[in-house]
N, C-alpha and C. Protein backbone atom coordinates (compact mmCIF):
# COMPACT_ATOMS: atom_id res chain seq x y z
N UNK A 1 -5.85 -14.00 6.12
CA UNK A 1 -6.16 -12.66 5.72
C UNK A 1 -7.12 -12.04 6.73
N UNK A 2 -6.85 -10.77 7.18
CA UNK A 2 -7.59 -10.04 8.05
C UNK A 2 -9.22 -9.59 7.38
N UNK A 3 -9.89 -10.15 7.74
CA UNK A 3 -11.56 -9.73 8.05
C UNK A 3 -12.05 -7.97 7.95
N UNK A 4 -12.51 -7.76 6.81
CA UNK A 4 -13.20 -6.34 6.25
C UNK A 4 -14.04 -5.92 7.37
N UNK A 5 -13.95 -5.31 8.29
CA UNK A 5 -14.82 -4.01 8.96
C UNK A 5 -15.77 -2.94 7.85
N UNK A 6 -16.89 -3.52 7.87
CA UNK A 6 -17.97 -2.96 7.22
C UNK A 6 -19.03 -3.14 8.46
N UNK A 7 -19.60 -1.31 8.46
CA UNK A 7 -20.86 -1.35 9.27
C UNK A 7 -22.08 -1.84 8.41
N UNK A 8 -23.17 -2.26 10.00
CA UNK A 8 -24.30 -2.55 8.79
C UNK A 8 -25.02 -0.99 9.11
N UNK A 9 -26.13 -1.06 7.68
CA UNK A 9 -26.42 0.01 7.34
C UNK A 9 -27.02 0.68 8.48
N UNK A 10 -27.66 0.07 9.50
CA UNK A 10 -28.01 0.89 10.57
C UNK A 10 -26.72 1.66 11.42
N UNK A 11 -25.66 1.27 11.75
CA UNK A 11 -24.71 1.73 12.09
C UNK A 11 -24.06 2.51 11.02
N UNK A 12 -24.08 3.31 10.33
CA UNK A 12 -23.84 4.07 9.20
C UNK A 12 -24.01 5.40 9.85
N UNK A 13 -22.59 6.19 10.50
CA UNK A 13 -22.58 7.30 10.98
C UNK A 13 -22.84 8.93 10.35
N UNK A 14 -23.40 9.56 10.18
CA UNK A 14 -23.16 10.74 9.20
C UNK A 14 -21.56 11.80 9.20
N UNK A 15 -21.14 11.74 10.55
CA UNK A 15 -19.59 12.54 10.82
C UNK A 15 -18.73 11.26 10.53
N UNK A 16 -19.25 9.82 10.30
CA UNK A 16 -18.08 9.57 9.55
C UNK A 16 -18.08 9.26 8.16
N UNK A 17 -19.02 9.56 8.01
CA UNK A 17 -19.34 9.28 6.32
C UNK A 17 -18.88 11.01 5.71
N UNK A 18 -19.12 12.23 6.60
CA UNK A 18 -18.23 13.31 6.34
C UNK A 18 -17.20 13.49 6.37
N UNK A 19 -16.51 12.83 7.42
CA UNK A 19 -14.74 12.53 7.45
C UNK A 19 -14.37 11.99 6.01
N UNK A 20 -15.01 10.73 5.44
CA UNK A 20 -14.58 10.07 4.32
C UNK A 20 -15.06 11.03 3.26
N UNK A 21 -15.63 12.00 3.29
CA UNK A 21 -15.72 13.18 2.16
C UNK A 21 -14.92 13.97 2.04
N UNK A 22 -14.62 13.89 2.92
CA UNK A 22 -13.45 15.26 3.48
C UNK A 22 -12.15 15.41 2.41
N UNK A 23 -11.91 14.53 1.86
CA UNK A 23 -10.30 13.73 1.14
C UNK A 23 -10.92 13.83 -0.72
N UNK A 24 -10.01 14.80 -0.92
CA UNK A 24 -10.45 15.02 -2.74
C UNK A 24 -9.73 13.39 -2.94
N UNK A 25 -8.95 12.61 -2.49
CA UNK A 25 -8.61 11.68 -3.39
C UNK A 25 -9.79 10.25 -3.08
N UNK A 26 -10.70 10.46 -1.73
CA UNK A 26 -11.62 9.72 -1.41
C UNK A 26 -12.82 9.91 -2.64
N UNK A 27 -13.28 11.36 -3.20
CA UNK A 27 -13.94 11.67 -3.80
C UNK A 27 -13.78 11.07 -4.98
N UNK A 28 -12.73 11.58 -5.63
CA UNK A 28 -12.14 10.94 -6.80
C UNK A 28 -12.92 9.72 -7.24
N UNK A 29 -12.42 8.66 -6.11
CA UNK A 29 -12.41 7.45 -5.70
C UNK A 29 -14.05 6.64 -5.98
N UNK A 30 -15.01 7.80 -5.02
CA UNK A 30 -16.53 7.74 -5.22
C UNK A 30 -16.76 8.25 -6.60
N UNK A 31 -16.29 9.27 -7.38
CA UNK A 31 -16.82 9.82 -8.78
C UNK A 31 -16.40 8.34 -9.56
N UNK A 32 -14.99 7.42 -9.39
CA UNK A 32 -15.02 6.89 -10.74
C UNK A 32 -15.89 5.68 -10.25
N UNK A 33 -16.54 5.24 -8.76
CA UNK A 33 -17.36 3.69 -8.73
C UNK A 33 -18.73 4.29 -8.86
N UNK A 34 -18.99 5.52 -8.57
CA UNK A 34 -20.04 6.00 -9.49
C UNK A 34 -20.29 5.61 -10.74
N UNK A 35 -19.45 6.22 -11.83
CA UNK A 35 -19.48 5.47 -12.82
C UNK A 35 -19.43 4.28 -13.30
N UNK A 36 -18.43 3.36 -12.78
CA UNK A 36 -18.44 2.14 -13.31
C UNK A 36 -19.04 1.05 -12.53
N UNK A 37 -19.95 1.79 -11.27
CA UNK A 37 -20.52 0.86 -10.61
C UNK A 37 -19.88 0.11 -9.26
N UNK A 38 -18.94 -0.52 -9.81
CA UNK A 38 -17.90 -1.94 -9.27
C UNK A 38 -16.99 -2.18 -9.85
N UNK A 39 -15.75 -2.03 -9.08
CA UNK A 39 -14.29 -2.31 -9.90
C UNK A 39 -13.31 -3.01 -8.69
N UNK A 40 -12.12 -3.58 -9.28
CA UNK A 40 -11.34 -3.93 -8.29
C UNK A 40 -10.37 -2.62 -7.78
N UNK A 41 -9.81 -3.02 -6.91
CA UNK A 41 -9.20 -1.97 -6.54
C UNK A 41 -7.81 -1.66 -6.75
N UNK A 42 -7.44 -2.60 -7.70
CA UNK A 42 -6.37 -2.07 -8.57
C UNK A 42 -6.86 -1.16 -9.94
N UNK A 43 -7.72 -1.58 -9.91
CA UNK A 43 -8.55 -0.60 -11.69
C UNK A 43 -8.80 0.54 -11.17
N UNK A 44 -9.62 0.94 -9.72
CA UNK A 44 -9.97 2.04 -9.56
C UNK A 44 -8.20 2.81 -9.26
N UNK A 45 -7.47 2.30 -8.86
CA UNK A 45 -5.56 2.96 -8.55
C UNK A 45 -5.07 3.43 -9.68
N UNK A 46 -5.56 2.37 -10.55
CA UNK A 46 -4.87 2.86 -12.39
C UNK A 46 -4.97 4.49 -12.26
N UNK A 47 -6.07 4.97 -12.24
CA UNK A 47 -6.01 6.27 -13.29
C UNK A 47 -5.53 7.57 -11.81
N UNK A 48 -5.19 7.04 -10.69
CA UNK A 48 -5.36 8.00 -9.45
C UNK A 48 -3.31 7.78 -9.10
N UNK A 49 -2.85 9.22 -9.05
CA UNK A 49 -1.76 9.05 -8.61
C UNK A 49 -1.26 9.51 -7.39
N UNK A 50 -1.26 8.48 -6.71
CA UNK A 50 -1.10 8.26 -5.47
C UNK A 50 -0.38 6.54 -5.08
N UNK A 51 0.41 6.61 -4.19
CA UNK A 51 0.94 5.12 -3.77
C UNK A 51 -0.08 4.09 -3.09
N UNK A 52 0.31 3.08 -3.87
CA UNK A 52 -0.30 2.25 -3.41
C UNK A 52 -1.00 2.08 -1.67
N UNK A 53 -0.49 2.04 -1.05
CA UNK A 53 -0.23 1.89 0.50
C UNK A 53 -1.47 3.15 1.00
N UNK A 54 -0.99 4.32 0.18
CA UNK A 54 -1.91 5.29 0.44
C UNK A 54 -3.20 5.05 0.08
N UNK A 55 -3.70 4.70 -1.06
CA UNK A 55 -4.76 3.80 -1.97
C UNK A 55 -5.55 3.00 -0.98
N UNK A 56 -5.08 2.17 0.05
CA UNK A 56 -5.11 1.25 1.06
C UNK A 56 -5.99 2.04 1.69
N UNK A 57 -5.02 3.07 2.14
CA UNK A 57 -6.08 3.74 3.54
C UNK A 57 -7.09 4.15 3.17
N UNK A 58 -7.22 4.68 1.95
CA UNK A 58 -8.26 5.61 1.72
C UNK A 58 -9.95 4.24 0.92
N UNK A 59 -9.00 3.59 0.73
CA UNK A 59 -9.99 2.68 0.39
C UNK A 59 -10.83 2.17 1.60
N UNK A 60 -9.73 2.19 2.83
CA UNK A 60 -10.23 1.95 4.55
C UNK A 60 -10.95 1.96 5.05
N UNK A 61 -11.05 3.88 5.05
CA UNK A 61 -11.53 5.33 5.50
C UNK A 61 -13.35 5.22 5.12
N UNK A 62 -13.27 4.25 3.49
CA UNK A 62 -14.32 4.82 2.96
C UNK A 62 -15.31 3.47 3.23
N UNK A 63 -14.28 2.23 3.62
CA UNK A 63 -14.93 0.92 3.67
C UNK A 63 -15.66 1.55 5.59
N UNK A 64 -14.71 1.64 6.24
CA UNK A 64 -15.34 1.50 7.46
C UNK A 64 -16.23 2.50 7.72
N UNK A 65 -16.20 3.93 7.24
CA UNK A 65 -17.38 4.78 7.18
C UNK A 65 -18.97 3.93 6.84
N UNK A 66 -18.91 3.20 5.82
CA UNK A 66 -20.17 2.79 4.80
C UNK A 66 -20.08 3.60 3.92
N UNK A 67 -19.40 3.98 3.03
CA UNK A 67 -19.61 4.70 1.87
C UNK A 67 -19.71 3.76 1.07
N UNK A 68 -18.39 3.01 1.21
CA UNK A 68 -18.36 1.83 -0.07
C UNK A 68 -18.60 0.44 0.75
N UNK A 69 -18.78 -0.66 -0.01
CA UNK A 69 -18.88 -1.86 0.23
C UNK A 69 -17.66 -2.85 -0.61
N UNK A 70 -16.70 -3.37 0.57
CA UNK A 70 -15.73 -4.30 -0.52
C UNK A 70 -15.96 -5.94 -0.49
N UNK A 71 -15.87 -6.64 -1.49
CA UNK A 71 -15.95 -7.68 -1.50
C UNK A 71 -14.48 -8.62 -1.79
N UNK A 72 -14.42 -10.09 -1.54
CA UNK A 72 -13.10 -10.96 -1.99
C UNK A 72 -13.82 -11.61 -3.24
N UNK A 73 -12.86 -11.95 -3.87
CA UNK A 73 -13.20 -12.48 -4.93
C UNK A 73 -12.05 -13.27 -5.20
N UNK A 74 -11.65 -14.50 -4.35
CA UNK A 74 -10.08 -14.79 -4.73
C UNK A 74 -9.60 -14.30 -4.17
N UNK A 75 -8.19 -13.29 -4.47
CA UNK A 75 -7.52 -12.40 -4.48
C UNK A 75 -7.59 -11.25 -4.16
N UNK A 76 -8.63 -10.93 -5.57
CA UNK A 76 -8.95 -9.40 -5.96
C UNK A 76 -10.20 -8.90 -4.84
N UNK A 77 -9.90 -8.05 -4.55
CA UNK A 77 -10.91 -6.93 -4.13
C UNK A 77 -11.85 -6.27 -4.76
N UNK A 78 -13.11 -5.72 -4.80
CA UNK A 78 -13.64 -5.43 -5.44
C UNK A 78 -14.52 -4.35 -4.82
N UNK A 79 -14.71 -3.25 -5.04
CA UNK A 79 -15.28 -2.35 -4.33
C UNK A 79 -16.39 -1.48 -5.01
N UNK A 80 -17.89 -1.24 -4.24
CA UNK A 80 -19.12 -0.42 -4.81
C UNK A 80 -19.66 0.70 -3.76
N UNK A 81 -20.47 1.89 -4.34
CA UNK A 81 -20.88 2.42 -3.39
C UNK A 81 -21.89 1.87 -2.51
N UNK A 82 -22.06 2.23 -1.81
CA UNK A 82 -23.60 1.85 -0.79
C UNK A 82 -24.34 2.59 -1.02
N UNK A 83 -25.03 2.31 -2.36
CA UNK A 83 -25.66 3.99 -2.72
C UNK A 83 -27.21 3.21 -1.91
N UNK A 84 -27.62 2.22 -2.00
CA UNK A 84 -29.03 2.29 -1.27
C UNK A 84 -28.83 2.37 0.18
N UNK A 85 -27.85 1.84 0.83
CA UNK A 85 -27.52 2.38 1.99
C UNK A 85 -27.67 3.59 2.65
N UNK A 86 -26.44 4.53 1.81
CA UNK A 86 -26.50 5.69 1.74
C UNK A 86 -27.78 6.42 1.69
N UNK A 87 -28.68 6.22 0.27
CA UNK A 87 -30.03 6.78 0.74
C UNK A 87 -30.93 6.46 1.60
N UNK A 88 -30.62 5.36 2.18
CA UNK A 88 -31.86 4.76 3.23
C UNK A 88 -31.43 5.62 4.50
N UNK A 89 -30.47 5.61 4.66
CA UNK A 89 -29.87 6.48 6.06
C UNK A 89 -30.00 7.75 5.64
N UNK A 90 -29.15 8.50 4.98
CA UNK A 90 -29.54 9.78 4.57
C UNK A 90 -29.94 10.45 3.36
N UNK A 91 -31.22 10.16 2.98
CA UNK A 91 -31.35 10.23 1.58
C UNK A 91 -31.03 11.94 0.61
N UNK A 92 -30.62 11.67 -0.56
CA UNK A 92 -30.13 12.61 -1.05
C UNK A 92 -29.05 13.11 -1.24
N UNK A 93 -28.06 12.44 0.07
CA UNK A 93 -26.49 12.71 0.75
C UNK A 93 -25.82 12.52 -0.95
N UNK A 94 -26.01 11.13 -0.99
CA UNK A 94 -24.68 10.77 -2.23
C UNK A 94 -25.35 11.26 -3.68
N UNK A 95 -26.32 11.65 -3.90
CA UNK A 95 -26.50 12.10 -5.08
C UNK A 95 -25.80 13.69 -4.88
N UNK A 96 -25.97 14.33 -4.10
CA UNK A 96 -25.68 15.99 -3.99
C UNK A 96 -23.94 15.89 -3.76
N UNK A 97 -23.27 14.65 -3.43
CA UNK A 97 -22.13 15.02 -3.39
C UNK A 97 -21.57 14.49 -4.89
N UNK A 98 -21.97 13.57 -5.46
CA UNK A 98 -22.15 13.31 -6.88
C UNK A 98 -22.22 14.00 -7.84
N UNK A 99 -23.05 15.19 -7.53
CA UNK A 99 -23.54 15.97 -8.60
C UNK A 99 -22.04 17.00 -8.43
N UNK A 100 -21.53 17.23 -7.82
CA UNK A 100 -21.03 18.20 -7.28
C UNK A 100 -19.53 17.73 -8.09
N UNK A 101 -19.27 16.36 -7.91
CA UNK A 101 -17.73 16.22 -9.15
C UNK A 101 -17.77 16.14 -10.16
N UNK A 102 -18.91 16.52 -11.13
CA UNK A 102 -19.30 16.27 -12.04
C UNK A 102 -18.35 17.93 -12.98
């Protein structure tokens, strides 16, 4: 199995952490691990209609930015925001885009 590309938090770009905003289905994506924290990434696909494959990229987009953080677990995937990340680099960023799908 191919090896997760995750920056560390110092390498945490702001134009690409805006690129990965850019995508209402990326957002989506951040509003529901907002809520539930941590999910796999078939739970977060359930309620989003879109193909699988597509699901993939965008899960990608948001892993290699630093928005989210994915983990293995087995099989399953499991994916969270980098919300202390996020505020340590730019604080305020993910709460104001948060507030905003509400």
């Amino acid at each position: 199995m191919r090896e997760l590309t995750q920056p560390a938090t110092e390498d945490i770009k702001l134009v690409e952490v805006f690129h990965a905003l850019a995508d209402p289905v990326r957002l989506q994506i951040m509003g529901q691990l907002a809520a539930k924290g941590r999910d796999s990434c078939s739970g977060v696909g359930e309620t989003i209609d879109v193909h699988r494959t597509t699901m993939s990229h965008h899960y990608r987009v948001l892993r290699e930015s630093g928005v989210t953080w994915t983990e293995m677990e087995g099989r399953t995937r499991y994916v969270s925001l980098r919300r202390k990340d996020l505020d340590a680099r730019f604080p305020g960023l993910l709460d104001a885009v948060l507030t905003q799908l509400v």
